[in-house]
N, C-alpha and C. Protein backbone atom coordinates (compact mmCIF):
# COMPACT_ATOMS: atom_id res chain seq x y z
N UNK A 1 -11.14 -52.55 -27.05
CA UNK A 1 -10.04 -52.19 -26.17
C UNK A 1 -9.85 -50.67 -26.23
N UNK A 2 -9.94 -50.05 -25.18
CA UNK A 2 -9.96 -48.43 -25.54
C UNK A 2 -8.28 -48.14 -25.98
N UNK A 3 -7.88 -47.10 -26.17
CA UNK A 3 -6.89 -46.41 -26.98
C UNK A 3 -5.97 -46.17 -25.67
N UNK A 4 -4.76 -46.30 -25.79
CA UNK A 4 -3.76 -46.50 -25.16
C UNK A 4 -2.94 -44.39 -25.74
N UNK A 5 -2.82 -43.82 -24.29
CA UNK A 5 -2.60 -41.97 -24.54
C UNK A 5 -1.12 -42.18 -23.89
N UNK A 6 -0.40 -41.76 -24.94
CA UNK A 6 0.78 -41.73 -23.95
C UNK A 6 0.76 -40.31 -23.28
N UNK A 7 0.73 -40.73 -21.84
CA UNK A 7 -0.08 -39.39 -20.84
C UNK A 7 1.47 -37.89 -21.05
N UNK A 8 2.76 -38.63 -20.96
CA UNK A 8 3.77 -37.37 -21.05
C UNK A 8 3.68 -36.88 -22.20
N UNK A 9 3.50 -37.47 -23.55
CA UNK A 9 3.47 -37.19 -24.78
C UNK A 9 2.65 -36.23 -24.74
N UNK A 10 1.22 -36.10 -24.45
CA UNK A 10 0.09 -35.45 -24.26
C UNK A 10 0.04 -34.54 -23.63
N UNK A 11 0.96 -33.97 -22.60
CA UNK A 11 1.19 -32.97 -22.15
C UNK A 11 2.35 -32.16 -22.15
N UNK A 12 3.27 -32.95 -23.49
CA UNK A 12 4.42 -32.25 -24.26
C UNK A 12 3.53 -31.31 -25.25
N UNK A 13 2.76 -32.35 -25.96
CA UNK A 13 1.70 -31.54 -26.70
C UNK A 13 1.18 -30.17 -26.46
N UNK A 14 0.43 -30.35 -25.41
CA UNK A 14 -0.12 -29.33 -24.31
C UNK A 14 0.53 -28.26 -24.30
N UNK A 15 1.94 -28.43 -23.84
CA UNK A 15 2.87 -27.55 -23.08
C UNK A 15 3.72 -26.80 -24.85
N UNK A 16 3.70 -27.43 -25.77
CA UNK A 16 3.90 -26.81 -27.02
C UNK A 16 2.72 -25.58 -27.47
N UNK A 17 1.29 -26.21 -27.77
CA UNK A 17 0.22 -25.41 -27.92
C UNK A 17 0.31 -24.23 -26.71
N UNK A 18 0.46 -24.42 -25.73
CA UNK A 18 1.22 -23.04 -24.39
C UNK A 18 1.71 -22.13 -25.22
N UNK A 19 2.79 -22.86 -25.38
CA UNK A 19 4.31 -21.99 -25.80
C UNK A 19 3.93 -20.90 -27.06
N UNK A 20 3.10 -21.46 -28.05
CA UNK A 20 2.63 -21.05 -29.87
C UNK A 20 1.85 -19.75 -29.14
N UNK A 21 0.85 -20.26 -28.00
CA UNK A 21 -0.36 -18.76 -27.88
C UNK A 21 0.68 -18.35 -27.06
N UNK A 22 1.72 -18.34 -26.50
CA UNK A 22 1.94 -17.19 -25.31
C UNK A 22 2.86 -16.13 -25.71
N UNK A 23 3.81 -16.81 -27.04
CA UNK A 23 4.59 -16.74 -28.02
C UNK A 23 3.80 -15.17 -28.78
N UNK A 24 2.31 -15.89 -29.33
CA UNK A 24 1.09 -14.82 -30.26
C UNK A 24 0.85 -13.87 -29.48
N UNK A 25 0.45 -14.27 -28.04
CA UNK A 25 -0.80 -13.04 -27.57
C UNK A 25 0.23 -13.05 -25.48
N UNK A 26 1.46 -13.28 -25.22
CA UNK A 26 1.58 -13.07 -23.94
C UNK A 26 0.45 -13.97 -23.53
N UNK A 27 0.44 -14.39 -21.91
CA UNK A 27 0.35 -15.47 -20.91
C UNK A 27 -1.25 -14.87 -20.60
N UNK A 28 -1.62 -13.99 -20.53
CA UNK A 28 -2.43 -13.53 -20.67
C UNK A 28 -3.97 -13.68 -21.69
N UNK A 29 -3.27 -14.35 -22.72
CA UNK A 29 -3.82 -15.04 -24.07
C UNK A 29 -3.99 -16.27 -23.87
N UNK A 30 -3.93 -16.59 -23.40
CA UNK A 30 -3.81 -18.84 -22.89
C UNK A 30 -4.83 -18.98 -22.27
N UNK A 31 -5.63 -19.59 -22.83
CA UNK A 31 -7.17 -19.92 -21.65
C UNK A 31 -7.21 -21.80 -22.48
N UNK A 32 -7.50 -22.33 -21.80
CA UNK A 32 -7.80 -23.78 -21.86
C UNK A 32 -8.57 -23.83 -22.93
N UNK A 33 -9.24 -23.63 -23.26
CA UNK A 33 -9.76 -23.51 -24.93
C UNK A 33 -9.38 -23.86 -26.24
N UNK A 34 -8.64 -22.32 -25.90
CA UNK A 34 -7.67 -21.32 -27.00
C UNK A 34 -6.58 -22.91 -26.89
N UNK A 35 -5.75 -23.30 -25.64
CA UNK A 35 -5.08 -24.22 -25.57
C UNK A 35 -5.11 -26.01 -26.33
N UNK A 36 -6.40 -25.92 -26.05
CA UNK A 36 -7.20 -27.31 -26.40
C UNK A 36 -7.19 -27.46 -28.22
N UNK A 37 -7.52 -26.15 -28.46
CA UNK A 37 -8.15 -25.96 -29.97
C UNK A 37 -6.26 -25.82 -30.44
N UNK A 38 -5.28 -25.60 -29.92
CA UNK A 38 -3.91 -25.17 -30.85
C UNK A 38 -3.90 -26.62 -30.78
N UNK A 39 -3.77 -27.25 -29.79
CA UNK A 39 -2.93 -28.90 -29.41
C UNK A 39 -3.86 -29.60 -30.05
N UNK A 40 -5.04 -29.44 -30.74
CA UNK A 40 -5.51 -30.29 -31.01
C UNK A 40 -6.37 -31.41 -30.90
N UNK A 41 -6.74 -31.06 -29.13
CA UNK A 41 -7.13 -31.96 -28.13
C UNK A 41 -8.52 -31.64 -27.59
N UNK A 42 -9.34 -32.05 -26.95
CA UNK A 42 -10.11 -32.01 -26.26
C UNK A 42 -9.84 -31.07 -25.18
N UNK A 43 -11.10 -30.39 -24.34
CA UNK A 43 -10.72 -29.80 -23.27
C UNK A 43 -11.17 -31.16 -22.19
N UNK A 44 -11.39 -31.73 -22.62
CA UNK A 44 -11.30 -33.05 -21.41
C UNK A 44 -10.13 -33.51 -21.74
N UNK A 45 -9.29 -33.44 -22.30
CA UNK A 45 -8.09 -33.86 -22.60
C UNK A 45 -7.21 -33.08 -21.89
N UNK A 46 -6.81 -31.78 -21.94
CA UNK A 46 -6.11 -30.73 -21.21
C UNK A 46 -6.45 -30.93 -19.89
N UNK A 47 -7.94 -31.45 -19.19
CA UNK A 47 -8.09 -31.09 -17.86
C UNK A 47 -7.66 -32.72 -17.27
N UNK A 48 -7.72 -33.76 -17.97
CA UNK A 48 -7.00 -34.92 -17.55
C UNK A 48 -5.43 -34.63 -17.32
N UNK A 49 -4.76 -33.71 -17.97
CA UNK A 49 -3.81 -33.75 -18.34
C UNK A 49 -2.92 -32.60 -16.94
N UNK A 50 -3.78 -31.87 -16.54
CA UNK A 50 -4.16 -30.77 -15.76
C UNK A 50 -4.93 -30.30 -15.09
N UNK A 51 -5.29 -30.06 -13.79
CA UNK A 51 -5.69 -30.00 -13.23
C UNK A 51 -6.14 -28.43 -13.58
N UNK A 52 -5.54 -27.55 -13.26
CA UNK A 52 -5.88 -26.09 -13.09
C UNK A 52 -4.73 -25.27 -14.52
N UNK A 53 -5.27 -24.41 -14.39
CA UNK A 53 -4.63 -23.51 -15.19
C UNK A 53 -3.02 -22.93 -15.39
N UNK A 54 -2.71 -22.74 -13.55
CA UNK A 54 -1.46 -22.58 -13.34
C UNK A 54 -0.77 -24.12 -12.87
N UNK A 55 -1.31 -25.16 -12.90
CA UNK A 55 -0.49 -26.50 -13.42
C UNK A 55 0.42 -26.86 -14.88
N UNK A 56 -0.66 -26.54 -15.69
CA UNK A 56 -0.64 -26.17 -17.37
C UNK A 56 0.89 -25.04 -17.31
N UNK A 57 0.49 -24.05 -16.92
CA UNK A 57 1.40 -23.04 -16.93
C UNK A 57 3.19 -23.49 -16.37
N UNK A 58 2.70 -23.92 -14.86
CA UNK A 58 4.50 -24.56 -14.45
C UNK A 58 4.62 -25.79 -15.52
N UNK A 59 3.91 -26.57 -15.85
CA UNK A 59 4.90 -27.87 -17.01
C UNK A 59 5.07 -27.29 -17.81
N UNK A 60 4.51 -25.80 -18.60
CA UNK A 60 4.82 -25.65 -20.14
C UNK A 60 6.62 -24.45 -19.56
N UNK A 61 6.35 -23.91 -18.64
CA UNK A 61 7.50 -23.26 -18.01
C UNK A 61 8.71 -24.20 -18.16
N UNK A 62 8.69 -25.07 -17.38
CA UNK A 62 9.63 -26.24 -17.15
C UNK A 62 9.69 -26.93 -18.29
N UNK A 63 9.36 -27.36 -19.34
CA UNK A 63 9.52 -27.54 -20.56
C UNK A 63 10.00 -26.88 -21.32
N UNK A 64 10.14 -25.57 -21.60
CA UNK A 64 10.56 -24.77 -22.33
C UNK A 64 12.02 -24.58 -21.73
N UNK A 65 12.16 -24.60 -20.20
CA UNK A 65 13.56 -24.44 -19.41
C UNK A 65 13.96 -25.90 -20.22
N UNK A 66 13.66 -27.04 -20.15
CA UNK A 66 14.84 -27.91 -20.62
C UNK A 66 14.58 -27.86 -22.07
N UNK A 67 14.22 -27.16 -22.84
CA UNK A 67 14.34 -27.37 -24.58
C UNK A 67 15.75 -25.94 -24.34
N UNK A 68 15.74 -25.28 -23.49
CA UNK A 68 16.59 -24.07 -23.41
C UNK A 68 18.06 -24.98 -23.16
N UNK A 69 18.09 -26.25 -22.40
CA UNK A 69 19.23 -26.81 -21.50
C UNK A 69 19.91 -27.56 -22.29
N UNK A 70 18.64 -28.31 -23.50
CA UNK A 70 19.10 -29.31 -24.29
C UNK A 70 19.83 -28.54 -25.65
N UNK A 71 19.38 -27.19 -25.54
CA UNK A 71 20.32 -26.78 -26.97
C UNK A 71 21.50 -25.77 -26.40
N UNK A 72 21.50 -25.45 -25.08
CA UNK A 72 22.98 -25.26 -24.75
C UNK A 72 23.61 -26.77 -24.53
N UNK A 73 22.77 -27.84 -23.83
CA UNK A 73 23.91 -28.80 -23.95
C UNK A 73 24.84 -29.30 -25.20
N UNK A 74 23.81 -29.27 -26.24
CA UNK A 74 23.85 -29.74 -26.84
C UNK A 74 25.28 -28.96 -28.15
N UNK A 75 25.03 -27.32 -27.98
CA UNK A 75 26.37 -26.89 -28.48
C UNK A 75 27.10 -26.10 -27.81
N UNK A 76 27.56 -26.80 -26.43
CA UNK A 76 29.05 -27.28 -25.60
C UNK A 76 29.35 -28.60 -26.41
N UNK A 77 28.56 -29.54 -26.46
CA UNK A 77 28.96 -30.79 -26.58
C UNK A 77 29.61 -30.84 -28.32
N UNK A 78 28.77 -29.68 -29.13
CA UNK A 78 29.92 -29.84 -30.67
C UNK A 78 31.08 -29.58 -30.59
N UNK A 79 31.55 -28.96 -29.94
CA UNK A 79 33.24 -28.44 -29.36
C UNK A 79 33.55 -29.21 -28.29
N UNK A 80 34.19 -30.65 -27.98
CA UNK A 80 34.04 -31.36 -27.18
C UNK A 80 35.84 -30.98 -25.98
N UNK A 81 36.26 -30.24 -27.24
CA UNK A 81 38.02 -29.90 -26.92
C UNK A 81 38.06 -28.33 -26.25
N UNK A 82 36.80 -28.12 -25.56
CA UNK A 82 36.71 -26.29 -25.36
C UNK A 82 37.85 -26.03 -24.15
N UNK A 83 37.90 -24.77 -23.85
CA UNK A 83 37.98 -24.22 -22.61
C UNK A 83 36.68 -23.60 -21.88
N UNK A 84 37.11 -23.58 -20.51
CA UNK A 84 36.10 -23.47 -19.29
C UNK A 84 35.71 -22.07 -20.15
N UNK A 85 36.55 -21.00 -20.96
CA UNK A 85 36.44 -19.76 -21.44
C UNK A 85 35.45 -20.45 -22.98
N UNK A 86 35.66 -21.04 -23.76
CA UNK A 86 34.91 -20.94 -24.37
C UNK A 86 33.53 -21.73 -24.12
N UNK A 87 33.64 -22.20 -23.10
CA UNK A 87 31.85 -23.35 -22.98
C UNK A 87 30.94 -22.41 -21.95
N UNK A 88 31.65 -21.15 -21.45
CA UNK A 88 30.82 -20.13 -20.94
C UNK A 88 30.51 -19.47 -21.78
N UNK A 89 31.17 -19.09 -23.25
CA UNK A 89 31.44 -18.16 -23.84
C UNK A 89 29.70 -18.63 -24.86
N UNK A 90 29.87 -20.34 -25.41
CA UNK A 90 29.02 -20.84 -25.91
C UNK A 90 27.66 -20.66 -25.00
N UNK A 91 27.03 -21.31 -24.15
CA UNK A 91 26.34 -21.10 -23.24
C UNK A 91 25.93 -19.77 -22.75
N UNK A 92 26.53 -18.76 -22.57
CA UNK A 92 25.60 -17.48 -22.65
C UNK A 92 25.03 -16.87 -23.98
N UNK A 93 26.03 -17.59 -24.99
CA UNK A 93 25.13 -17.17 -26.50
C UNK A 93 23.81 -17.56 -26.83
N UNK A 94 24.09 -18.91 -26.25
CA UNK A 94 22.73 -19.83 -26.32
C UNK A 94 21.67 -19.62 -25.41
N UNK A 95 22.16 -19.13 -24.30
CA UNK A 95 20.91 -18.60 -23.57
C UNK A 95 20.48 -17.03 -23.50
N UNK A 96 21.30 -15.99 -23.90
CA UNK A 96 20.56 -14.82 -24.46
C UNK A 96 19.65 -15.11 -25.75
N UNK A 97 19.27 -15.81 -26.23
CA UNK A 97 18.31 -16.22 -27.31
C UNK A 97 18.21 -15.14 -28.75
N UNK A 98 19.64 -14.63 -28.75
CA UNK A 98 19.45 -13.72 -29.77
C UNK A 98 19.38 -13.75 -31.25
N UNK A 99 19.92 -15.22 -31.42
CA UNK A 99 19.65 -15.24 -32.79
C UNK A 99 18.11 -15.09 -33.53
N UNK A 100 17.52 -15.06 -34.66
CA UNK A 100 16.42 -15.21 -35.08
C UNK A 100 15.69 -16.44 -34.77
N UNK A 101 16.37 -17.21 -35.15
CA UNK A 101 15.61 -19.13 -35.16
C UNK A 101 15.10 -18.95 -33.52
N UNK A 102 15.83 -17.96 -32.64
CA UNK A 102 15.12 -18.32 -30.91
C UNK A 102 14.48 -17.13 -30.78
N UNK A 103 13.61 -16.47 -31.51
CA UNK A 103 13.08 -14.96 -31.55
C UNK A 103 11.79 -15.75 -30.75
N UNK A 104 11.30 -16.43 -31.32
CA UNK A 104 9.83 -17.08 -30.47
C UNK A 104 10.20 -17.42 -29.23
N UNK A 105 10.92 -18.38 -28.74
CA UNK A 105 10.93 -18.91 -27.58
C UNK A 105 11.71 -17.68 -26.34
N UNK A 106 12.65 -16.79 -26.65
CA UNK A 106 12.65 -15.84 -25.93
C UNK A 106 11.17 -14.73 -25.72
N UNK A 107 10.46 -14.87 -26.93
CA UNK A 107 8.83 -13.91 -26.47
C UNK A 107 8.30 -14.66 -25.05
N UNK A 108 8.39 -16.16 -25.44
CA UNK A 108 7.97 -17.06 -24.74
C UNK A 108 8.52 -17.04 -23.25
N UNK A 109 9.40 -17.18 -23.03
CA UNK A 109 10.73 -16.74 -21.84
C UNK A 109 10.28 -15.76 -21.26
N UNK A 110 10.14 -14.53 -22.24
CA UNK A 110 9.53 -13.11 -21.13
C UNK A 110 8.15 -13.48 -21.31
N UNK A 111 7.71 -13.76 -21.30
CA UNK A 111 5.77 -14.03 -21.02
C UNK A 111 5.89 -14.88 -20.05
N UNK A 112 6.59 -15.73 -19.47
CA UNK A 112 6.55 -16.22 -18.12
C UNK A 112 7.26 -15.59 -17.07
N UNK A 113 8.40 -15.17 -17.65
CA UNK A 113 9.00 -14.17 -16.21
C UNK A 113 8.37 -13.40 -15.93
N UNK A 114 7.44 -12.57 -16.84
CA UNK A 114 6.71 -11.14 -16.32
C UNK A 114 5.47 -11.77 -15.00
N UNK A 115 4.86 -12.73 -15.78
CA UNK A 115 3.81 -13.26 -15.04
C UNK A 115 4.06 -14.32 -13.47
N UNK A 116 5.85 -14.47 -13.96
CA UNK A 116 6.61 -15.21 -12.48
C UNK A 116 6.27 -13.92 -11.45
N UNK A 117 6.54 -12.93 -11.91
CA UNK A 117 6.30 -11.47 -11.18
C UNK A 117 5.29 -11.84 -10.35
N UNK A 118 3.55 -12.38 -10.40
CA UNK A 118 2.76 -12.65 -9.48
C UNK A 118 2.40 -14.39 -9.73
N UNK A 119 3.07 -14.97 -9.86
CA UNK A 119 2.94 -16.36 -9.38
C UNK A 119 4.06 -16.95 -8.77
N UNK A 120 3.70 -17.32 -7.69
CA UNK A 120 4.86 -18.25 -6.92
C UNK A 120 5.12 -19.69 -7.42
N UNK A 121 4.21 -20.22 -7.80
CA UNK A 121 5.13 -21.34 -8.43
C UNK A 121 6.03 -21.02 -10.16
N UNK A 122 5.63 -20.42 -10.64
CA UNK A 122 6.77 -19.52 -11.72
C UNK A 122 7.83 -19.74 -11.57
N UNK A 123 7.21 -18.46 -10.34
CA UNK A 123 8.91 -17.74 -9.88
C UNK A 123 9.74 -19.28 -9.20
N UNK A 124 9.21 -19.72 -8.28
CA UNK A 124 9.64 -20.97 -7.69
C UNK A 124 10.72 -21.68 -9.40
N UNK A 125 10.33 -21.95 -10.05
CA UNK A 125 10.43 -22.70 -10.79
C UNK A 125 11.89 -22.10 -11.94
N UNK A 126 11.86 -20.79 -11.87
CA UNK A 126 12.68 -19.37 -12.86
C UNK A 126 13.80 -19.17 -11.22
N UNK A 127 13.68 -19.53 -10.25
CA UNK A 127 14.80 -19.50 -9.39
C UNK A 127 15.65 -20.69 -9.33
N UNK A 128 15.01 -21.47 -9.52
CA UNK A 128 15.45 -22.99 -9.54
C UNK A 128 16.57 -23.26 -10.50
N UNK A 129 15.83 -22.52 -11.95
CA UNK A 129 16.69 -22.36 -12.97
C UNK A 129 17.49 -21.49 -13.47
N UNK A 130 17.65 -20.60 -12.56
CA UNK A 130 18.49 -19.26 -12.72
C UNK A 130 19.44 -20.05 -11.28
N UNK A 131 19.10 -20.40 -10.40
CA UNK A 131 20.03 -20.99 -9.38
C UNK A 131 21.34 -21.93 -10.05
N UNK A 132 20.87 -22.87 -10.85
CA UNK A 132 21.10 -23.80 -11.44
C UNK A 132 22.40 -23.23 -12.71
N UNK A 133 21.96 -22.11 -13.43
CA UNK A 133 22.72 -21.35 -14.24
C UNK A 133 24.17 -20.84 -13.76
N UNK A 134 23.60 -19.85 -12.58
CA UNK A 134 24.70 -19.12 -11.57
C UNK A 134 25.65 -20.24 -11.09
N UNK A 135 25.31 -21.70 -10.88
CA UNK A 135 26.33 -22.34 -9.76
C UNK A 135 27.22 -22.62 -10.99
N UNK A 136 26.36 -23.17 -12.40
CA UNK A 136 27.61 -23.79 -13.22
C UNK A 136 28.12 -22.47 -13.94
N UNK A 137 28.04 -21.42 -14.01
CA UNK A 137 28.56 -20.04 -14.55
C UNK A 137 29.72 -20.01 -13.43
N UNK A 138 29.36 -20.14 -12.45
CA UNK A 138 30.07 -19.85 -11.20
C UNK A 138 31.24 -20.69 -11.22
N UNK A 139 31.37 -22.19 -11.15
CA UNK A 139 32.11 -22.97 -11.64
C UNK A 139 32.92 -22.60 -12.77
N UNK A 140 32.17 -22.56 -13.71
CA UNK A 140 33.33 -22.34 -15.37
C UNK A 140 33.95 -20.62 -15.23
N UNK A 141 33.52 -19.59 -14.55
CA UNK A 141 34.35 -18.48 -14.10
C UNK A 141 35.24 -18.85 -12.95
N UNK A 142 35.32 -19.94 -12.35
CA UNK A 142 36.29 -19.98 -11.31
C UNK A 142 37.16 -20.53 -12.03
N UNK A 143 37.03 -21.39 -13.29
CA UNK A 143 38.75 -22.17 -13.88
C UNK A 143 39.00 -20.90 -14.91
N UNK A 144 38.39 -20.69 -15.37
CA UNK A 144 38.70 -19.49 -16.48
C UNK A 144 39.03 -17.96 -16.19
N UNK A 145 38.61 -17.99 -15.27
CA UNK A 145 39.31 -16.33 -14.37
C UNK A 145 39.75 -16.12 -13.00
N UNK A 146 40.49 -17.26 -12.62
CA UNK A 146 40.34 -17.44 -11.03
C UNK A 146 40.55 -16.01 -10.09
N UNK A 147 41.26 -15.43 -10.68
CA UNK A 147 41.27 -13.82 -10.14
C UNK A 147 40.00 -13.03 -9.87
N UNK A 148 38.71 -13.64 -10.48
CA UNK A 148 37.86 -12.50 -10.26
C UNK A 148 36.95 -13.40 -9.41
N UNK A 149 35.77 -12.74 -8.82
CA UNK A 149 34.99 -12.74 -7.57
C UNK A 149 33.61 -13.72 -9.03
N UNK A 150 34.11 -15.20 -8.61
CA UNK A 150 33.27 -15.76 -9.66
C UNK A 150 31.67 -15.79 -9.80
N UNK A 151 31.06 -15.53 -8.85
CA UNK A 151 29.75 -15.66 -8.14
C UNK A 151 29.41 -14.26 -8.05
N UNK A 152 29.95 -13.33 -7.67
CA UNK A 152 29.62 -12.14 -8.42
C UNK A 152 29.61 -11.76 -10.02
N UNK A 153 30.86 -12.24 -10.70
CA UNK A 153 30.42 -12.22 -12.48
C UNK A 153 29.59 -12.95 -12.61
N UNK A 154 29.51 -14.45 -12.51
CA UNK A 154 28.25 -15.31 -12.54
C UNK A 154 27.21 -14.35 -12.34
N UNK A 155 26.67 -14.03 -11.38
CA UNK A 155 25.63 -13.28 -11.59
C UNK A 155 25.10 -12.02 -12.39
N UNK A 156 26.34 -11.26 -12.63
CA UNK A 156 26.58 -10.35 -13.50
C UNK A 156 25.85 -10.87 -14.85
N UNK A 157 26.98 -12.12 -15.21
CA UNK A 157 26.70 -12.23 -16.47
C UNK A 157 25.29 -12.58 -16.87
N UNK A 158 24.67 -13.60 -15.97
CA UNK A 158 23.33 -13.79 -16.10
C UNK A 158 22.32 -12.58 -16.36
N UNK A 159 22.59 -11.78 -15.17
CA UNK A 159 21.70 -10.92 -15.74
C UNK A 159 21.93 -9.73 -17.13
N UNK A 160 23.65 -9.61 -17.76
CA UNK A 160 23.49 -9.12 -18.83
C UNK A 160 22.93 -9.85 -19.76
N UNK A 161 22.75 -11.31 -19.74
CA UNK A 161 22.33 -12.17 -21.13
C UNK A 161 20.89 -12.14 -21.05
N UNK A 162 20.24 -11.89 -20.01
CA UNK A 162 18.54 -11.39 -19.98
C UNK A 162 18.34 -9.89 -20.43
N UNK A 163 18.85 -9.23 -20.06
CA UNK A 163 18.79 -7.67 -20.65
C UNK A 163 19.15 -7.77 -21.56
N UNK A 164 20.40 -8.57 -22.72
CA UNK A 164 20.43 -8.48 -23.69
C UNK A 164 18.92 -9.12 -24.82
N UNK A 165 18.44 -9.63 -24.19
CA UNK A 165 17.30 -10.53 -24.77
C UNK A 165 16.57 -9.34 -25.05
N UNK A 166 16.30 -8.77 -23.61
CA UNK A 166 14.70 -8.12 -23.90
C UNK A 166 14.75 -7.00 -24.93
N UNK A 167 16.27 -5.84 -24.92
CA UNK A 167 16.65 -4.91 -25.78
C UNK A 167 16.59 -5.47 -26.90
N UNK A 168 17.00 -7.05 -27.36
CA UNK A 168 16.74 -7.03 -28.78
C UNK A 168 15.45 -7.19 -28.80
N UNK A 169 14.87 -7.93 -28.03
CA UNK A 169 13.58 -7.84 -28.37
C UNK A 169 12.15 -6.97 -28.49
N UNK A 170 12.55 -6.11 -28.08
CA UNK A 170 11.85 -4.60 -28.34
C UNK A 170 12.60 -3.88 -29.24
N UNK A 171 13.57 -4.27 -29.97
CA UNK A 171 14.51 -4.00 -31.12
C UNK A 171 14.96 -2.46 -30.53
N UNK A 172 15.44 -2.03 -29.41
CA UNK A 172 16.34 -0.96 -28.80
C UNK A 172 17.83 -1.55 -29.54
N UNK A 173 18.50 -2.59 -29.52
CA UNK A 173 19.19 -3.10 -30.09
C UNK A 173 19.26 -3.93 -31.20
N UNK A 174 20.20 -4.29 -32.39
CA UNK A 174 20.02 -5.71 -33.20
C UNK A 174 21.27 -6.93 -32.38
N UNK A 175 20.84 -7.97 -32.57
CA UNK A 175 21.44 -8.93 -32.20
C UNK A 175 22.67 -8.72 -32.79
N UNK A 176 23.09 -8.85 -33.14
CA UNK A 176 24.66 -8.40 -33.42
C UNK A 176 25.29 -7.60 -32.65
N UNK A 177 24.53 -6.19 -32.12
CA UNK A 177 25.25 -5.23 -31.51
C UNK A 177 24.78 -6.28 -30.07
N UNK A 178 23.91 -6.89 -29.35
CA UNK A 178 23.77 -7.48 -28.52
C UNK A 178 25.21 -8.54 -28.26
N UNK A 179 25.06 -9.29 -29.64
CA UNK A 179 26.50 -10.19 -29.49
C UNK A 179 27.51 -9.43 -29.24
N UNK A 180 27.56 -8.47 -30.02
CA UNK A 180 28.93 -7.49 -29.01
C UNK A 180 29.37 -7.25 -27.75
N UNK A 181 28.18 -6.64 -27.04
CA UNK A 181 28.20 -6.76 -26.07
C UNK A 181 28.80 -7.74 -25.47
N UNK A 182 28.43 -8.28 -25.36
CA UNK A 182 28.11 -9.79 -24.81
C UNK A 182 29.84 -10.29 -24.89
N UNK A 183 30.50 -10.15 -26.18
CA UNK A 183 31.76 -10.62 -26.61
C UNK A 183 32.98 -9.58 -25.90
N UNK A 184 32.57 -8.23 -25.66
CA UNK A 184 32.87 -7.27 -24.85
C UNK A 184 33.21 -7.46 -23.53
N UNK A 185 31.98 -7.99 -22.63
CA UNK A 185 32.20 -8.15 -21.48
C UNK A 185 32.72 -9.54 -21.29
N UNK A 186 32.92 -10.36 -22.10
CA UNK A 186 33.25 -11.83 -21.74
C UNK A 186 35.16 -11.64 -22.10
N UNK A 187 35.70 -10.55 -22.61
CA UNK A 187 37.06 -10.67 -23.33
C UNK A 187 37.46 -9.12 -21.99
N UNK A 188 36.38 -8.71 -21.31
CA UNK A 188 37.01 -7.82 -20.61
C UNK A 188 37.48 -8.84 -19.18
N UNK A 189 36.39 -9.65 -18.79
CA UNK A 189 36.70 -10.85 -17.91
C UNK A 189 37.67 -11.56 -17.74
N UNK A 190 38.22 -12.20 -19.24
CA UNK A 190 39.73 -12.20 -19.50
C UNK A 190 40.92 -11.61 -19.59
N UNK A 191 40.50 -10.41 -19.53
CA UNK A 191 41.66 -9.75 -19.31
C UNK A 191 41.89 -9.45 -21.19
N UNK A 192 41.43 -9.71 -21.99
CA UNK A 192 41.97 -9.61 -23.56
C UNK A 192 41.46 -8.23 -23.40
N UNK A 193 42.60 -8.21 -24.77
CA UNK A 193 42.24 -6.45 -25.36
C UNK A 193 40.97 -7.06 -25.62
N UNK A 194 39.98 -5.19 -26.05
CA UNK A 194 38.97 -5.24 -26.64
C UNK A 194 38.78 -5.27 -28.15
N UNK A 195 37.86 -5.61 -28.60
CA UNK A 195 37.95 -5.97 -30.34
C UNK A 195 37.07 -4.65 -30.91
């Protein structure tokens, strides 16, 4: 009886071994190989699994977007008693990736946006999820600051929690002075003194 592959499992796999080389060497470093030999797998395994190269590339993209979704969901959901002010407040912490434990997966993050730069399904895919960000940012700034132009901070803020990434990550900044920031513009939004 041949061996029974669980086919999503196998290209969670896949899309992990992605993440480890793109993490080491940028998107640039990922050749089906190099891929085959991290995961462990066959390159008849990767090409069952995948068709082309930039197939490989959008599932390990889109995978990495919901391991990003499941650990902001996941701490909104430890504070179950928040305000609209603090589950924005949580959620942009969690997605500027500044702590250490997310130092890899933000390398990972900019090694696909740079390369979204000339691929359309990427980018397709980094709009989808930046769309997706802005509407519920947009939402939780409309109960928490109804005075301000929510969809304009929404967007604001998005793009300070990416600039905060990349400055720490070329160490122009340390995460701390990043969290400042960050705690800065979210208490100027409110209207609070500054700390």
């Amino acid at each position: 009886m041949p061996k029974l592959v669980d086919h999503e499992g196998r290209r969670r796999q896949i899309a992990d071994a992605v993440c480890r080389l793109a993490e080491e060497r940028g998107l640039e470093g990922v050749t089906l190989r190099d891929v085959a030999a991290r995961a462990d797998v066959s390159m008849g395994a990767v090409q069952r699994c995948f068709r082309t190269k930039d197939e490989m590339l959008t599932f390990a993209l889109t995978y990495i977007g919901e391991r990003v979704t499941t650990r902001v969901s996941a701490r909104i959901s430890e504070s179950p008693a928040q305000s609209a002010r603090t589950t924005l407040g949580h959620a942009a912490t969690e997605l500027s990736l500044l702590r250490q434990e997310h130092r890899a997966e933000a390398r990972v993050w900019l090694a696909f946006l740079a390369q979204a730069t000339v691929s359309r399904p990427l980018a397709d895919i980094l709009r989808a999820n930046y769309t997706a960000l802005q509407e519920a940012f947009t939402a939780l700034l409309a109960q928490a600051a109804p005075e301000a132009d929510a969809s304009l901070e929404a967007r604001t803020l998005l793009a300070l929690v990416d600039g905060l990434t990349t400055h720490v990550l070329i160490d122009h900044i340390s995460p701390a002075a990043a969290l400042d920031v960050l705690d800065h513009h979210l208490c100027r939004l409110w209207g609070e003194p500054q700390k």
